[in-house]
Protein backbone atom coordinates (compact mmCIF):
# COMPACT_ATOMS: atom_id res chain seq x y z
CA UNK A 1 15.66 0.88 -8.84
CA UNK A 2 12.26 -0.28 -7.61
CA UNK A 3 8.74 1.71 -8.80
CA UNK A 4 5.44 1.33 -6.71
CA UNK A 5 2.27 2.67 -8.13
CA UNK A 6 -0.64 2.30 -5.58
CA UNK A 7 -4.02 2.96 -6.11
CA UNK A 8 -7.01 2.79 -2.96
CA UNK A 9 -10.12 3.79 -2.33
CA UNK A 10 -11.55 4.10 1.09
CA UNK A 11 -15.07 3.74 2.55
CA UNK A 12 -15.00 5.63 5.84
CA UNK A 13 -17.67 6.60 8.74
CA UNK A 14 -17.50 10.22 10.32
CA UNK A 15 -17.19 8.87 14.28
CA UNK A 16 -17.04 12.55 15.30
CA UNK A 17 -16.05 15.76 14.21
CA UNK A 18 -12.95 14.95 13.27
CA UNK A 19 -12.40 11.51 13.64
CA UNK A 20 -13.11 8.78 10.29
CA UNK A 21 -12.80 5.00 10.63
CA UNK A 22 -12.95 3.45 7.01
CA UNK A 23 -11.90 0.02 5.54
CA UNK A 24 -10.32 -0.06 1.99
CA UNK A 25 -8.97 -1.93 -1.09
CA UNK A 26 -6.55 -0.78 -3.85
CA UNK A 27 -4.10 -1.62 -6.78
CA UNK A 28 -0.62 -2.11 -6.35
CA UNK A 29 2.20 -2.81 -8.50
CA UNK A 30 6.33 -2.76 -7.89
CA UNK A 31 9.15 -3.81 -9.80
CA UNK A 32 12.22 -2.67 -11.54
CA UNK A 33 11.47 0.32 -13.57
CA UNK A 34 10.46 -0.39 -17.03
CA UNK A 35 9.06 -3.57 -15.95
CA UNK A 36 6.35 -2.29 -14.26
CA UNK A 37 2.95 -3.89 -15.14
CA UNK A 38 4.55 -5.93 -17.92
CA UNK A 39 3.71 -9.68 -17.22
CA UNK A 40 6.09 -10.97 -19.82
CA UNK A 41 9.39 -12.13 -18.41
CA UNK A 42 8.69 -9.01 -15.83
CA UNK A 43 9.58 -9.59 -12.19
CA UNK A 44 6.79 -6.81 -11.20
CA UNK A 45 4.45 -8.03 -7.93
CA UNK A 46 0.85 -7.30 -8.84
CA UNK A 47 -1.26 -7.21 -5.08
CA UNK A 48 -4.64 -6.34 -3.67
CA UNK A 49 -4.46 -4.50 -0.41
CA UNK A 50 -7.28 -4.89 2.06
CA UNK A 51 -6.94 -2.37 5.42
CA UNK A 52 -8.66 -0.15 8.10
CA UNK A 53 -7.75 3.47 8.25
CA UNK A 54 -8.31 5.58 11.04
CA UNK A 55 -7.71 9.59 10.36
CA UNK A 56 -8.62 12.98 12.24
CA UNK A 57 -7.98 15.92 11.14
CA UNK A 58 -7.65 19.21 14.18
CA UNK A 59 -9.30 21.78 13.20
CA UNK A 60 -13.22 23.14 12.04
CA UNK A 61 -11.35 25.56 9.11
CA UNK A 62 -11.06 25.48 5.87
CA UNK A 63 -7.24 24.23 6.56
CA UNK A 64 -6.76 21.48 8.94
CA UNK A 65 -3.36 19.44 9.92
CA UNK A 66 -4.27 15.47 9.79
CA UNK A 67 -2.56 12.66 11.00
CA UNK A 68 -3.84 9.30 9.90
CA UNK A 69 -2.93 5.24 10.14
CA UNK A 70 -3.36 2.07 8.37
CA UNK A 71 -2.89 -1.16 8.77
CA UNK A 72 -3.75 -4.53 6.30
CA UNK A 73 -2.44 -7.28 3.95
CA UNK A 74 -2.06 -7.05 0.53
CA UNK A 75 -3.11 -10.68 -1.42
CA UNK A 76 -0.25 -11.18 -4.04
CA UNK A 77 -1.23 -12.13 -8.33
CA UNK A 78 1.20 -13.69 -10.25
CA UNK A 79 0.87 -13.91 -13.74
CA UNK A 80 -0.40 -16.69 -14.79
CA UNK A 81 -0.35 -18.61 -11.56
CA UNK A 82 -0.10 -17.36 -7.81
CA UNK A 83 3.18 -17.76 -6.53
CA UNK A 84 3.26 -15.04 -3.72
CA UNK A 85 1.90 -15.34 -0.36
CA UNK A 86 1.04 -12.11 0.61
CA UNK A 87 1.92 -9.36 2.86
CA UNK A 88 0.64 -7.27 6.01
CA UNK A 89 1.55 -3.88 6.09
CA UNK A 90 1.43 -0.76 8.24
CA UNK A 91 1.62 3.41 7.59
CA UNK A 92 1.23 6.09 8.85
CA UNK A 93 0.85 10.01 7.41
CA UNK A 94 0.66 13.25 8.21
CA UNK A 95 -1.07 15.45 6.31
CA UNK A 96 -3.28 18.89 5.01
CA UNK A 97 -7.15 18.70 4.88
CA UNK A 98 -8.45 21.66 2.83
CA UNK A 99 -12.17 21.98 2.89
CA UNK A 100 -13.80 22.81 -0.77
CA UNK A 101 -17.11 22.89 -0.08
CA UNK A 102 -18.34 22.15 3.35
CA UNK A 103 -19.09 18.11 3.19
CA UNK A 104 -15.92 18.03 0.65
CA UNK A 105 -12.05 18.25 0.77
CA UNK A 106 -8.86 17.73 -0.79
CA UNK A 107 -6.49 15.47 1.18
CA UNK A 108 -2.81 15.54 0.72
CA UNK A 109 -0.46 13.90 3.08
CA UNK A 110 3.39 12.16 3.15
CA UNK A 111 4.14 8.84 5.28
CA UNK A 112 5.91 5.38 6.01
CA UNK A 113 4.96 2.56 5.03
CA UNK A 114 6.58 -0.60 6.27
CA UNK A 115 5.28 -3.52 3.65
CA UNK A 116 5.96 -7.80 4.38
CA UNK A 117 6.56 -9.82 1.28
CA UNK A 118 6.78 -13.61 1.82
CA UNK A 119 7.37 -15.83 -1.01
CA UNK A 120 7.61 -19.74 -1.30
CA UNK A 121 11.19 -20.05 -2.02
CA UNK A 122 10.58 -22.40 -4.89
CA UNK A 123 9.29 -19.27 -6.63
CA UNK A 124 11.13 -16.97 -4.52
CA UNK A 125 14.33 -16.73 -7.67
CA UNK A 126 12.02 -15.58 -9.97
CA UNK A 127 11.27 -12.64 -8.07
CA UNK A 128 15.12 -12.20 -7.46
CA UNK A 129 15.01 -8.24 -8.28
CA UNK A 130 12.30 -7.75 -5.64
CA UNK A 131 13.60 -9.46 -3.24
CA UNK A 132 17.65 -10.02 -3.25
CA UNK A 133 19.05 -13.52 -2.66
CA UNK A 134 15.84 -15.23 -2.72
CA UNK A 135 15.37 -18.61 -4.36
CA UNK A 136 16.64 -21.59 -1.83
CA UNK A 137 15.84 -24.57 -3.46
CA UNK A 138 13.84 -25.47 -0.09
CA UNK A 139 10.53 -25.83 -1.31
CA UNK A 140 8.47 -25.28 1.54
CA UNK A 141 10.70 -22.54 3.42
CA UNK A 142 9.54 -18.73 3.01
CA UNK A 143 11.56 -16.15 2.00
CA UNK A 144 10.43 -12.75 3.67
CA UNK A 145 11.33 -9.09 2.84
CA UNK A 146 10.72 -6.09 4.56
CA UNK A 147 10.46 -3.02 2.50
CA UNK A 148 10.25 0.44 3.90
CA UNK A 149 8.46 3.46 1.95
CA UNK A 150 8.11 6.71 1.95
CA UNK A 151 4.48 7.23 0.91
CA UNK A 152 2.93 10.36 -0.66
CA UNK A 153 -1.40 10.48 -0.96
CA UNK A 154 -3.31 12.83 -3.14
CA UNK A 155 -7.04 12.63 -2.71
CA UNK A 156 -10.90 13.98 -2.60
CA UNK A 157 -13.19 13.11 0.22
CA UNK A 158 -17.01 13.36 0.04
C-alpha cells in the first residue's frame, strides 16, 4: 500500500480576529511502504509543495472549532534526474484550535486532499507502483493520476 509523509510550514497574516491568510512550502514523500525515501531502485516521489492557506477559527476561547483550505502545486525530484512534472493540489480540514498561551495554540485538524500527478510517459513505467498502468511508450504524452487523501495535521502556531 502507498505511505505519504508530509511536512509544511506556513507563514500566515492575522486578517482579523479569526481569520489567517498564509503562503507555505513543505516536504513530501509517497511510495510503497518500505520504499519510502530510499532512492535506490525505490519508486518513492520526492516533491516540494508551494500553497496559500486560508483558516478561521469561531470562537475568542481557549477551544475554538476551525475550518481551513489550501490550494498549490507540489514541484516533483527525481533521483538523480527530474522526471516528474508536478502536481496542483487542493484540501480542505476541519479542525480544534486550543489556545496555550494567549498569542499561541495547538492546531489539530483531519481533511481531503485531492493531489494531480502528471508524468512524461517515457518515465511514467518507472513510477508504475505510484501510478498503475503508466508507461506508454509515447514520449511526449502525460500520464496523470488523481489521488485522494485523507489528511490528518498536528501543529503549533505563534
Amino acid at each position: 500500500h502507498k505511505t505519504w509523509f508530509s511536512y509544511q510550514t506556513v507563514n500566515s497574516w492575522q486578517m482579523d480576529r479569526h481569520v489567517y491568510f498564509g503562503v507555505g512550502t513543505g516536504f513530501e514523500a509517497t511510495g510503497n511502504s518500505g520504499t519510502l525515501l530510499n532512492t535506490g531502485n525505490s519508486k518513492a516521489a520526492l516533491m516540494i509543495p508551494l500553497f496559500g492557506e486560508l483558516r478561521a477559527s469561531f470562537l475568542s476561547k481557549r477551544f475554538s472549532p476551525s475550518v481551513s483550505g489550501k490550494s498549490g502545486y507540489s514541484f516533483y525530484l527525481d533521483m538523480p534526474s527530474p522526471t516528474l512534472m508536478g502536481g496542483g493540489f487542493v484540501e480542505g480540514q476541519l479542525g480544534l484550535k486550543t489556545f496555550i498561551k494567549r498569542n499561541s495554540s495547538f492546531n489539530f485538524s483531519v481533511g481531503y486532499r485531492l493531489h494531480c500527478i502528471a508524468v512524461p510517459d517515457k518515465y511514467a513505467s518507472q513510477f508504475s507502483d505510484i501510478i498503475p498502468g503508466a508507461g506508454a511508450p509515447n514520449t511526449t504524452a502525460k500520464t496523470v493520476e488523481y489521488f485522494n487523501f485523507l489528511s490528518i495535521h498536528a501543529g503549533f502556531c505563534y
